[in-house]
Protein backbone atom coordinates (compact mmCIF):
# COMPACT_ATOMS: atom_id res chain seq x y z
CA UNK A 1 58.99 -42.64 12.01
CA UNK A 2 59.74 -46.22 12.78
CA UNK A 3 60.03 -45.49 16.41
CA UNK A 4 57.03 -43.09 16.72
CA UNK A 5 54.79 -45.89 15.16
CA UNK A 6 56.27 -48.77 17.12
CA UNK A 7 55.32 -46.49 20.19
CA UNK A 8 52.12 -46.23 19.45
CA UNK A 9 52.02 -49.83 20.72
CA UNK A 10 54.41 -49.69 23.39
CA UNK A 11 52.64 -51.91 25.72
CA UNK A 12 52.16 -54.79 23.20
CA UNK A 13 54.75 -56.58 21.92
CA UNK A 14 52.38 -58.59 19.77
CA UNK A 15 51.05 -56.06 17.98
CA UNK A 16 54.05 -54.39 17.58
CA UNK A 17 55.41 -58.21 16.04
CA UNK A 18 52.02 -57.26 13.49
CA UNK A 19 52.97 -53.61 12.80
CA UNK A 20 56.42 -55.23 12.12
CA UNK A 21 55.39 -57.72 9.62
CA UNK A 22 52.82 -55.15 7.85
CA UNK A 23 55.92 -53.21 7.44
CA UNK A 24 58.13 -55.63 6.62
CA UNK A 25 55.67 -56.99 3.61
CA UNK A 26 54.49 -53.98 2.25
CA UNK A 27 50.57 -55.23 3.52
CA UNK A 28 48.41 -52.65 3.66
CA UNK A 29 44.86 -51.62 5.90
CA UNK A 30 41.93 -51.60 3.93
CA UNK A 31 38.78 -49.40 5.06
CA UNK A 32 37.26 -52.82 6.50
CA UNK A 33 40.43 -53.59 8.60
CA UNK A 34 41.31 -56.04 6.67
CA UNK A 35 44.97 -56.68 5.53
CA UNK A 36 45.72 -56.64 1.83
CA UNK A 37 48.35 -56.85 -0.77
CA UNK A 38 47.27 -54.70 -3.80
CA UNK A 39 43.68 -56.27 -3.93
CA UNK A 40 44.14 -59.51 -2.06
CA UNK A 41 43.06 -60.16 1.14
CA UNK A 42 45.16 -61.79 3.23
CA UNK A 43 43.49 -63.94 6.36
CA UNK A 44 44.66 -62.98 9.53
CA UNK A 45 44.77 -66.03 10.65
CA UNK A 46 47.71 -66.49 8.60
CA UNK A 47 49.18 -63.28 9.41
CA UNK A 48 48.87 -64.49 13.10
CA UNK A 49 50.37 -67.86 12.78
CA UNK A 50 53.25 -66.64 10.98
CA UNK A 51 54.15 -64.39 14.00
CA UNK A 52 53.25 -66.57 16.49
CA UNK A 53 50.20 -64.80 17.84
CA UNK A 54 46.30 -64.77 18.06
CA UNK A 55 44.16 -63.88 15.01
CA UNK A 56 42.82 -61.57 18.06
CA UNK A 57 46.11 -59.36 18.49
CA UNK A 58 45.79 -58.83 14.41
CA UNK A 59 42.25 -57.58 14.77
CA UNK A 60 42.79 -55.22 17.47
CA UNK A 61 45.44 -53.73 15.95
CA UNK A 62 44.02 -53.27 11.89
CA UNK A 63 41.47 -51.47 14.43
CA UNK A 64 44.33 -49.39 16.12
CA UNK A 65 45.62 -48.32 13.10
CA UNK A 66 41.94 -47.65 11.66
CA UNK A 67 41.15 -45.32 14.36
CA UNK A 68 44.77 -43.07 14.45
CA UNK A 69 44.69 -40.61 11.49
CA UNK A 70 48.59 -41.07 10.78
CA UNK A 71 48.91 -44.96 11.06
CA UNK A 72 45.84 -45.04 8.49
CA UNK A 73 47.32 -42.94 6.20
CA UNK A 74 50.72 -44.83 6.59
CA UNK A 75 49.12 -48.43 6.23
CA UNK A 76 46.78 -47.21 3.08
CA UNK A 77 49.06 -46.26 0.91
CA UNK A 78 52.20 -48.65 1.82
CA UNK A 79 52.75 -51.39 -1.06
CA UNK A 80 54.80 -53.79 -1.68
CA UNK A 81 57.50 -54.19 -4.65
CA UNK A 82 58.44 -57.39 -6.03
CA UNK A 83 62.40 -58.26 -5.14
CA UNK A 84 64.79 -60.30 -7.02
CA UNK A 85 66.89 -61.18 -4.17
CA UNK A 86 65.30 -64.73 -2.97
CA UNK A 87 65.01 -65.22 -6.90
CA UNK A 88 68.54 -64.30 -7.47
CA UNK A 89 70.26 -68.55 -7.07
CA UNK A 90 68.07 -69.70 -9.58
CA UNK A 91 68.27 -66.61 -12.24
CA UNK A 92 72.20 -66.80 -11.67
CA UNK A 93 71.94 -63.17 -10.24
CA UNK A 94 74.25 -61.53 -7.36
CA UNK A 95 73.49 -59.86 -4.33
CA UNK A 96 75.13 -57.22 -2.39
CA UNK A 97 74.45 -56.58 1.03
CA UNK A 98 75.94 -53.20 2.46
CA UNK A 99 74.92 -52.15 5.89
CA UNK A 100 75.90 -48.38 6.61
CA UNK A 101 76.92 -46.45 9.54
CA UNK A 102 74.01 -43.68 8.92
CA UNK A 103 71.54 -44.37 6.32
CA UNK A 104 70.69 -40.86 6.42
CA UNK A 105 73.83 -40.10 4.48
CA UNK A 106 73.07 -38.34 1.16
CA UNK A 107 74.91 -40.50 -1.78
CA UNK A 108 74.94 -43.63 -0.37
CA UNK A 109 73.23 -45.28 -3.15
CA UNK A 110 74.62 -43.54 -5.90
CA UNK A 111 77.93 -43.70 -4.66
CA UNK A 112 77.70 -47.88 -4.46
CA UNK A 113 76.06 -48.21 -7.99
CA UNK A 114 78.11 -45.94 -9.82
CA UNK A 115 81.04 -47.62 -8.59
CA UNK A 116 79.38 -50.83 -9.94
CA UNK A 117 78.41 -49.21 -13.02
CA UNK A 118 81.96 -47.72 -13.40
CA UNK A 119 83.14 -51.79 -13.21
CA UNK A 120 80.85 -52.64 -16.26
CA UNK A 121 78.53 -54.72 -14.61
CA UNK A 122 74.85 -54.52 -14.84
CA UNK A 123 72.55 -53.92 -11.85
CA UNK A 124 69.30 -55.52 -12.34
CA UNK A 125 67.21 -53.79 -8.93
CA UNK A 126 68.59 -52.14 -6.15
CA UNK A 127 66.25 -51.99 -2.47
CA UNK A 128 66.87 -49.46 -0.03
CA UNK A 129 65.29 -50.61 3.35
CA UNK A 130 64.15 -47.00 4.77
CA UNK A 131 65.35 -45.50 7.90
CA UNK A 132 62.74 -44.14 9.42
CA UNK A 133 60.94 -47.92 8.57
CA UNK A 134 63.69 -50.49 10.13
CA UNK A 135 66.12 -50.38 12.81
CA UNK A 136 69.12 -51.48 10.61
CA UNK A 137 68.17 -50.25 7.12
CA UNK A 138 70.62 -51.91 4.85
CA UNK A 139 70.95 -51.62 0.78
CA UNK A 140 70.11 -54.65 -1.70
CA UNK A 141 72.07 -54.25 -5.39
CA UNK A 142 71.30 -57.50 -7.00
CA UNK A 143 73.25 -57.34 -10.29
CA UNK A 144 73.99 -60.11 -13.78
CA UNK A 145 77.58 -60.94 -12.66
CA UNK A 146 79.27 -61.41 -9.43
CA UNK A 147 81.37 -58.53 -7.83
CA UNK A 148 84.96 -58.79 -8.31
CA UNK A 149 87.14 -59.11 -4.95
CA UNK A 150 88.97 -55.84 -5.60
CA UNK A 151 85.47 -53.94 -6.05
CA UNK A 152 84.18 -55.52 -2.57
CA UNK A 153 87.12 -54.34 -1.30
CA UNK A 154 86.23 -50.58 -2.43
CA UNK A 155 82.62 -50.57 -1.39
CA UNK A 156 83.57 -52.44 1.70
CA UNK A 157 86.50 -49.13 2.84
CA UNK A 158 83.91 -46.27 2.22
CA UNK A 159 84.08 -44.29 4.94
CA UNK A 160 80.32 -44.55 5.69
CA UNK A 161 79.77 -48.58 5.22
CA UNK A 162 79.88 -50.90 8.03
CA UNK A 163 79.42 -54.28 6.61
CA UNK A 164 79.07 -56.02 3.39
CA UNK A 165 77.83 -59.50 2.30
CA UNK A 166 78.10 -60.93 -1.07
């Protein structure tokens, strides 16, 4: 899905930087055009300096998406969640990174969180990037107490994980 909608806009790498960030933030299309979070507007002024292009390149492409049935039903209804993870240094929370080899897997997530569980350890939020949203989904488990090396070690030599940070 990713791909289809980032081809939609094949010939403009700014707006695809704007369907990126949209994406990336959970912001949504309202029927003006306008970009919103929940019920907040947010300038696109803003949206274009943070991206490094013309308030211009935002408008034209809130009216892209407007006009293509899909994209408007995509950017209507996306929303954003809150996340723990930039909060997690100053509420003494960890976070575990894992990158997989196919996000498509079934079990990935309950695989990783049971073997947490199974370790006693609490997970406060997990975030599942989605892959048909990002070209390198990857899967957040913020949880009360650091991992233990040997547990890292597990997660890390499942057969379908690539990476993982902690």
């Amino acid at each position: 899905m990713f791909d289809e909608i980032m081809g939609k806009f094949e010939g403009s790498p700014s707006q695809q930087a704007v369907i990126r960030l949209l994406l990336e933030r959970g912001f949504s299309v309202n029927d003006e055009g306008r970009v919103v979070s929940g019920g907040i507007e947010i300038p696109n002024t803003g949206i274009a300096r943070e991206i490094g292009v013309d308030r211009r390149v935002v408008d034209s492409t809130t009216d892209a998406i407007l006009a293509d049935p899909e994209l408007r039903r995509i950017f209507q209804n996306i929303s954003a969640i809150p996340s723990l993870m930039d909060l997690a240094p100053v509420l003494d929370l960890a976070v575990l990174t894992v990158e997989v080899e196919d996000a498509d897997e079934p079990g990935i997530v309950a695989t990783i969180t049971s073997l947490i569980a199974d370790a006693d350890i609490s997970i406060r939020q997990t975030i599942s990037e989605d892959p048909e949203f990002t070209d390198e989904p990857k899967l957040y488990v913020i949880t009360d107490d650091p991992l233990p090396g040997d547990l890292l070690v597990e997660i890390r030599n499942l057969q379908f994980v690539r990476k993982v940070e902690f």
